[in-house]
N, C-alpha and C. Protein backbone atom coordinates (compact mmCIF):
# COMPACT_ATOMS: atom_id res chain seq x y z
N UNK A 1 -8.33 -4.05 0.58
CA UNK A 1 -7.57 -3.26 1.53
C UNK A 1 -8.03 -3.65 2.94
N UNK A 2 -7.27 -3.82 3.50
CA UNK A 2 -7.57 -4.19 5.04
C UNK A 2 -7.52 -3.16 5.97
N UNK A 3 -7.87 -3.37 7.39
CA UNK A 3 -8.35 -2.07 7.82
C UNK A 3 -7.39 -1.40 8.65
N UNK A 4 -5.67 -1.89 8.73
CA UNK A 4 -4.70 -1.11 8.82
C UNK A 4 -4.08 -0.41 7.64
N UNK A 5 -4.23 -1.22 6.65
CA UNK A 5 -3.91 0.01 5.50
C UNK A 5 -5.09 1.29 5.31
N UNK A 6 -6.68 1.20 6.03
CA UNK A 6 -7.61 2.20 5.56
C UNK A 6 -6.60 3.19 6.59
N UNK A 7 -6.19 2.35 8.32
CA UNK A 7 -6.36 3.65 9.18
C UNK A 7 -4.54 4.45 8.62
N UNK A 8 -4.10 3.72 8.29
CA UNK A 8 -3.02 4.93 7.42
C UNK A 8 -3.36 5.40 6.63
N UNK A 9 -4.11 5.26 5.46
CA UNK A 9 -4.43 6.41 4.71
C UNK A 9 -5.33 7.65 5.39
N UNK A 10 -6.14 6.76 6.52
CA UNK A 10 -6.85 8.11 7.34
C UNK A 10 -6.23 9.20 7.83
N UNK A 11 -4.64 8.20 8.51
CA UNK A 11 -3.46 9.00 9.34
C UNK A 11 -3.05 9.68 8.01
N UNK A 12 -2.79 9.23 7.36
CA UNK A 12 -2.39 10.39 5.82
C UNK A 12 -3.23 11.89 5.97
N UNK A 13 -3.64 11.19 5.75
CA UNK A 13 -5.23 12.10 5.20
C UNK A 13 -5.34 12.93 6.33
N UNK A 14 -5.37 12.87 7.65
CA UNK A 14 -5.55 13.28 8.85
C UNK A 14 -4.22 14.84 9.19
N UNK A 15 -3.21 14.11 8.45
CA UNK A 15 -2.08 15.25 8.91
C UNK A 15 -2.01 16.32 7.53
N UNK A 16 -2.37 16.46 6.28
CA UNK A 16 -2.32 16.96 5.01
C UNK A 16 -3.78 17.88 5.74
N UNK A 17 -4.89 17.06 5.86
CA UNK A 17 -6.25 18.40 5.76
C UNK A 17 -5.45 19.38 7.36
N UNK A 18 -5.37 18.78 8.17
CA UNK A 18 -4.88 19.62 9.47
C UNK A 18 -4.17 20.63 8.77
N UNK A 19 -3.03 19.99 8.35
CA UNK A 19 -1.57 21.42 7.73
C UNK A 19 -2.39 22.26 6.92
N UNK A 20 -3.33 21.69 6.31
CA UNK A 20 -4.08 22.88 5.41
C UNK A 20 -4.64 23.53 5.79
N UNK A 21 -5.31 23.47 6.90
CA UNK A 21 -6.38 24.36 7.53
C UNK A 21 -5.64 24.79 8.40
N UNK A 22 -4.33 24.59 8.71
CA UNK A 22 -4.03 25.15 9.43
C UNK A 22 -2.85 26.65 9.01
N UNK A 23 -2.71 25.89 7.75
CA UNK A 23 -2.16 27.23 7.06
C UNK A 23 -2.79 28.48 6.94
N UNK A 24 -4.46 28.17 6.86
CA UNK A 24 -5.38 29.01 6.89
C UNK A 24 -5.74 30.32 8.16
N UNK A 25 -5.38 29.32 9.03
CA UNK A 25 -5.51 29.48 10.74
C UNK A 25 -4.26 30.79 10.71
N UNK A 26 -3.05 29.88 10.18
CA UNK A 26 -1.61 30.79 10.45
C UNK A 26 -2.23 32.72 9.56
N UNK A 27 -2.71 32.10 8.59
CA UNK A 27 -3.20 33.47 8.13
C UNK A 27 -4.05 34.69 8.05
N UNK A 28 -4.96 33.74 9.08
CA UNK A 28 -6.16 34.71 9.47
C UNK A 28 -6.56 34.75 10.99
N UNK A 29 -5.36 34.12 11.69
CA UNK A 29 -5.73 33.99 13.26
C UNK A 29 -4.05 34.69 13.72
N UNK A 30 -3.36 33.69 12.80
CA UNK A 30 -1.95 34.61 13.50
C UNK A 30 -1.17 35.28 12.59
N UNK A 31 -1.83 36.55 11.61
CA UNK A 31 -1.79 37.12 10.55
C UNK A 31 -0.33 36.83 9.96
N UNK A 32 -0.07 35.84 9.63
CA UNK A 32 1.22 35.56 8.97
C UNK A 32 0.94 35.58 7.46
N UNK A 33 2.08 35.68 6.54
CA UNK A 33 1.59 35.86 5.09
C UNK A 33 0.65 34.87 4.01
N UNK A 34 -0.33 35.60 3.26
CA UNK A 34 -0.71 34.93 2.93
C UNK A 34 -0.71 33.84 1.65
N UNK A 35 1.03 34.34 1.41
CA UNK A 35 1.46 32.73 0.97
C UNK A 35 1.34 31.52 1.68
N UNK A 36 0.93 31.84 3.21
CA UNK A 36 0.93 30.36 3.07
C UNK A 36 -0.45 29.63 3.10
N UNK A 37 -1.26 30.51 2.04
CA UNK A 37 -2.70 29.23 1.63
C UNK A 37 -1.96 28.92 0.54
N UNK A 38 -1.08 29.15 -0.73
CA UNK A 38 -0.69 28.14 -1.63
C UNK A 38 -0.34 26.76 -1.15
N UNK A 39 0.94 26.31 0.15
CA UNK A 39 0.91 25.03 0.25
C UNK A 39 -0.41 24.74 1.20
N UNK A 40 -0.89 25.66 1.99
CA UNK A 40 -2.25 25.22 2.39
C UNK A 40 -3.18 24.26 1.85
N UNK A 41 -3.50 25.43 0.23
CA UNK A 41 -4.53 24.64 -0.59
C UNK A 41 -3.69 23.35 -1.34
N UNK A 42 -2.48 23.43 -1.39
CA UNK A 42 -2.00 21.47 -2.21
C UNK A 42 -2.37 20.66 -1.17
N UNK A 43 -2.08 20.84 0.04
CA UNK A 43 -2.39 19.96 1.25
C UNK A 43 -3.88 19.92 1.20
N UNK A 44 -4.49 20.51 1.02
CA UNK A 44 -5.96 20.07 1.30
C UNK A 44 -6.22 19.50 0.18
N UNK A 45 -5.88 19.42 -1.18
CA UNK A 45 -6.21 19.01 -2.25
C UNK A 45 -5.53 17.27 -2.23
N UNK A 46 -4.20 17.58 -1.07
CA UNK A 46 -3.60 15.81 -1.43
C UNK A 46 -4.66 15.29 -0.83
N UNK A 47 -5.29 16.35 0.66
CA UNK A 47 -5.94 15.38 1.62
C UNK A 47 -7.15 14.74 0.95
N UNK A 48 -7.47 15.19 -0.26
CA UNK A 48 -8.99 14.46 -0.98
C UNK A 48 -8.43 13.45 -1.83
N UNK A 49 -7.14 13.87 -2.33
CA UNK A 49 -7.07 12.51 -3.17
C UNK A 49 -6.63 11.46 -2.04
N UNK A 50 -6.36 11.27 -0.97
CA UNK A 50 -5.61 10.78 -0.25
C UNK A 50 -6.69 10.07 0.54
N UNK A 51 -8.50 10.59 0.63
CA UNK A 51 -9.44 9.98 1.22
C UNK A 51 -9.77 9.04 -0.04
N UNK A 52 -10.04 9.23 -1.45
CA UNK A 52 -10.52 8.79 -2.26
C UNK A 52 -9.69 7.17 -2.29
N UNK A 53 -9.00 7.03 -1.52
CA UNK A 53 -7.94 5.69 -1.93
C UNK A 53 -8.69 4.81 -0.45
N UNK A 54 -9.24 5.00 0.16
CA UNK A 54 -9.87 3.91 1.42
C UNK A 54 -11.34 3.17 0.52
N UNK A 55 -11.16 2.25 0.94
CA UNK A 55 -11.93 0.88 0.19
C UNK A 55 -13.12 0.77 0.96
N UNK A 56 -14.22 1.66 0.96
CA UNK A 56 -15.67 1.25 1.48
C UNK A 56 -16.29 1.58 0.38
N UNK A 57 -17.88 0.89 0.26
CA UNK A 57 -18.53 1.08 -0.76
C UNK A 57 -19.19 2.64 -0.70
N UNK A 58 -19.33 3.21 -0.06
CA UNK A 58 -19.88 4.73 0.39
C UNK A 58 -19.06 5.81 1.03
N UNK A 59 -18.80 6.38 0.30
CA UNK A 59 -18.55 8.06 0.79
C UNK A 59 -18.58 8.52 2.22
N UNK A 60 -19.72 8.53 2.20
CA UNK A 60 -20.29 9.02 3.66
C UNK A 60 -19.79 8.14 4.83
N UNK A 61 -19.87 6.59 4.68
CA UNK A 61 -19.23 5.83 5.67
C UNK A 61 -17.90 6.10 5.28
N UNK A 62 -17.30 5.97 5.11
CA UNK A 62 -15.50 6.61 4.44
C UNK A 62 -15.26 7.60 5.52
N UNK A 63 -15.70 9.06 4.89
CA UNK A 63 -15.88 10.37 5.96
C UNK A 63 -15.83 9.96 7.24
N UNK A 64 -17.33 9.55 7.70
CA UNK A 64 -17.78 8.86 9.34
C UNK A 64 -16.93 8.20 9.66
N UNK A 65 -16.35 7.06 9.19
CA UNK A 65 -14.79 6.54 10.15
C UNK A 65 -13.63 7.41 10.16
N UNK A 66 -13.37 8.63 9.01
CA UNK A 66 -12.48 9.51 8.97
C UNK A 66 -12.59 10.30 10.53
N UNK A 67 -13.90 10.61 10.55
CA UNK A 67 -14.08 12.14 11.89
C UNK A 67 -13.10 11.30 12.94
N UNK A 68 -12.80 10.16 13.43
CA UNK A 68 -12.21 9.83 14.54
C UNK A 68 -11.05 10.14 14.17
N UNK A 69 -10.37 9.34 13.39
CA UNK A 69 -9.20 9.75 12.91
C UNK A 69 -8.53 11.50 13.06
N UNK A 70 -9.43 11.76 12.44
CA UNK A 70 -9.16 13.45 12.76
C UNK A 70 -9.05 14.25 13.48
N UNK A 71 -10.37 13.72 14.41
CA UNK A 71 -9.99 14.06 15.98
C UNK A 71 -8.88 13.38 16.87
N UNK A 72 -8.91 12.34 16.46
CA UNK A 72 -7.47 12.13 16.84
C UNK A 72 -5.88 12.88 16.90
N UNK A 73 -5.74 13.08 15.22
CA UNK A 73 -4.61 13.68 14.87
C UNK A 73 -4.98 15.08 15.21
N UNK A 74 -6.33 15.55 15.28
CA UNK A 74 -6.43 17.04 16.01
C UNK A 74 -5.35 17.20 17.20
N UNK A 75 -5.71 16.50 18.25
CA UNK A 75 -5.16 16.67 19.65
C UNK A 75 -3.57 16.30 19.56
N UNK A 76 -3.28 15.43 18.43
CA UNK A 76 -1.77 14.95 18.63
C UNK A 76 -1.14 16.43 18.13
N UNK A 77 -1.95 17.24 17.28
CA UNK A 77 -1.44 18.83 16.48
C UNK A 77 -1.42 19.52 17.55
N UNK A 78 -2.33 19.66 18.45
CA UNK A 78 -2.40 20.16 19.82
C UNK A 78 -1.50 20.50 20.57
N UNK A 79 -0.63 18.83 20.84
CA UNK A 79 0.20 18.51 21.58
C UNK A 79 1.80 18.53 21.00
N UNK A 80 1.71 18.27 19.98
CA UNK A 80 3.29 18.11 19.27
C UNK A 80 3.42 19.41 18.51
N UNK A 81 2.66 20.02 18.00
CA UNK A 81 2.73 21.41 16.83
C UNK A 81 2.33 23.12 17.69
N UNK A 82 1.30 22.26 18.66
CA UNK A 82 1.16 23.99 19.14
C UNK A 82 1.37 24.15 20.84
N UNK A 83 2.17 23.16 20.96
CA UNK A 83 2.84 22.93 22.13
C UNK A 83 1.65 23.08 23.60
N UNK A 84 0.75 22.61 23.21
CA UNK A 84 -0.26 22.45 24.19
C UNK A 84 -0.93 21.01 24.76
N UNK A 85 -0.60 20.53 25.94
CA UNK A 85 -0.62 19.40 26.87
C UNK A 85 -2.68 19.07 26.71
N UNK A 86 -2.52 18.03 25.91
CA UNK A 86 -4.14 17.68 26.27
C UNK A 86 -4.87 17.28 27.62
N UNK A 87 -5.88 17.60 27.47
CA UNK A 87 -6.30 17.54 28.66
C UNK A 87 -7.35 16.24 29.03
N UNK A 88 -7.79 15.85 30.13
CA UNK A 88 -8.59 14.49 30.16
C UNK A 88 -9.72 14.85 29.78
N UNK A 89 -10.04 15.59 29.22
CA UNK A 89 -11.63 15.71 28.73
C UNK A 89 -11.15 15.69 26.86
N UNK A 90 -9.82 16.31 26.32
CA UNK A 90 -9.50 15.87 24.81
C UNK A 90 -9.42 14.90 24.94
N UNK A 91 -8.98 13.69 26.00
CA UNK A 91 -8.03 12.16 25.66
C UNK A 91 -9.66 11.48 25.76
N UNK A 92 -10.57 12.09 26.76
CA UNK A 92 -11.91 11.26 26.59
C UNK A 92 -12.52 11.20 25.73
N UNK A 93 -12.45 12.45 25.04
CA UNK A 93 -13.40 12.64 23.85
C UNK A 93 -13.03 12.40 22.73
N UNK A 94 -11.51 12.24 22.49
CA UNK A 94 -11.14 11.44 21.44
C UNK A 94 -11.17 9.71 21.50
N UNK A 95 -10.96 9.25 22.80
CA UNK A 95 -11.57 7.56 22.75
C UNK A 95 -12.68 7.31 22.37
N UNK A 96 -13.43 8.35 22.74
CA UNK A 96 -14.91 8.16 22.39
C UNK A 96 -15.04 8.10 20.76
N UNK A 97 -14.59 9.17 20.20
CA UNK A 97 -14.59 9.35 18.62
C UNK A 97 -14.16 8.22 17.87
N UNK A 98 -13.11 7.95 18.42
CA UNK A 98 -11.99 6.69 18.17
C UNK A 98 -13.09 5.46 18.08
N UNK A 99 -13.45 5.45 19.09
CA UNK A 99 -13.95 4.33 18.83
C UNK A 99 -14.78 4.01 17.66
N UNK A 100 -16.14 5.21 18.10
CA UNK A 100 -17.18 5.10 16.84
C UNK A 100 -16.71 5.10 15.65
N UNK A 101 -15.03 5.51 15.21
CA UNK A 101 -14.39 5.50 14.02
C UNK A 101 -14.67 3.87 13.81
N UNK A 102 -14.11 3.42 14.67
CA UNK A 102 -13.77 1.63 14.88
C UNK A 102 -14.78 0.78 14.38
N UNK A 103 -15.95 1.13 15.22
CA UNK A 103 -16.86 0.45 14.93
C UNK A 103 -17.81 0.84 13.62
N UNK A 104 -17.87 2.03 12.90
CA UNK A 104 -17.69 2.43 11.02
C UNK A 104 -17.03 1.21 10.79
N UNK A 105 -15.62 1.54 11.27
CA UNK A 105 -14.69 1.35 10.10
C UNK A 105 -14.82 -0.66 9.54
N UNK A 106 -14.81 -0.76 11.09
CA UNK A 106 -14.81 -2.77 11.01
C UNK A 106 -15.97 -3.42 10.79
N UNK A 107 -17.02 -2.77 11.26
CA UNK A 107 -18.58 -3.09 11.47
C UNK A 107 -18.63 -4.00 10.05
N UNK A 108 -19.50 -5.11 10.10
CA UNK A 108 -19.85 -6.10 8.79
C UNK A 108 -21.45 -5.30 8.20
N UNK A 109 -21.43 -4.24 7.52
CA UNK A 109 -22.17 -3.74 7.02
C UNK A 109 -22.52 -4.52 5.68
N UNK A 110 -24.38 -3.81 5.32
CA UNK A 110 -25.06 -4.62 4.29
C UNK A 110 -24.87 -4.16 3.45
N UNK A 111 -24.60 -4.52 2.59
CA UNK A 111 -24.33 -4.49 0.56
C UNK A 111 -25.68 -3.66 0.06
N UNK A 112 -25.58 -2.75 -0.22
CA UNK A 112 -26.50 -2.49 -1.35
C UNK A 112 -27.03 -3.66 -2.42
């Protein structure tokens, strides 16, 4: 797998755990019903099978290039879903994340 097919499955993965937690959010922040942790919890459940499909030898490095990703698609939820304009301290702090995703994700790491 090459490392535009990992960062779509991240972008996968990135918008399924959000909707899930955010179903959570809808239910205990903006007391809406709590049907909606049923599609909550499938979305969080695709979002694991949906990490389990990126091709690194470790878990943990997997995750660690995920957090950028996430913070990424955090702020795009921000901006497109809860109708709130990011600000230059989200767009900084997600390049920043972004990157260290980058350099996980491409870095020529040692083999066990």
């Amino acid at each position: 797998m090459n490392a535009v097919s990992s960062l779509l499955f991240y972008a996968l993965a990135a918008v399924f755990e959000i909707g899930g937690s955010y179903a959570l959010w809808m239910v205990l922040r903006l007391g809406k019903s709590p049907l909606w942790l049923v599609p909550g919890a499938i979305s969080l459940f695709v979002f694991g099978l949906i990490l389990t499909r990126i091709e690194l030898e470790a878990a943990g490095r997997a995750y660690a290039a995920y957090g950028g990703i996430y913070v990424t698609a955090s702020v795009i939820w921000l901006w497109r879903v809860e109708g709130r304009t990011p600000d230059i301290w989200d767009i900084a702090g997600t390049a920043l994340v972004l990157a260290g995703s980058l350099v996980i994700l491409l870095g020529r790491h040692n083999s066990p």
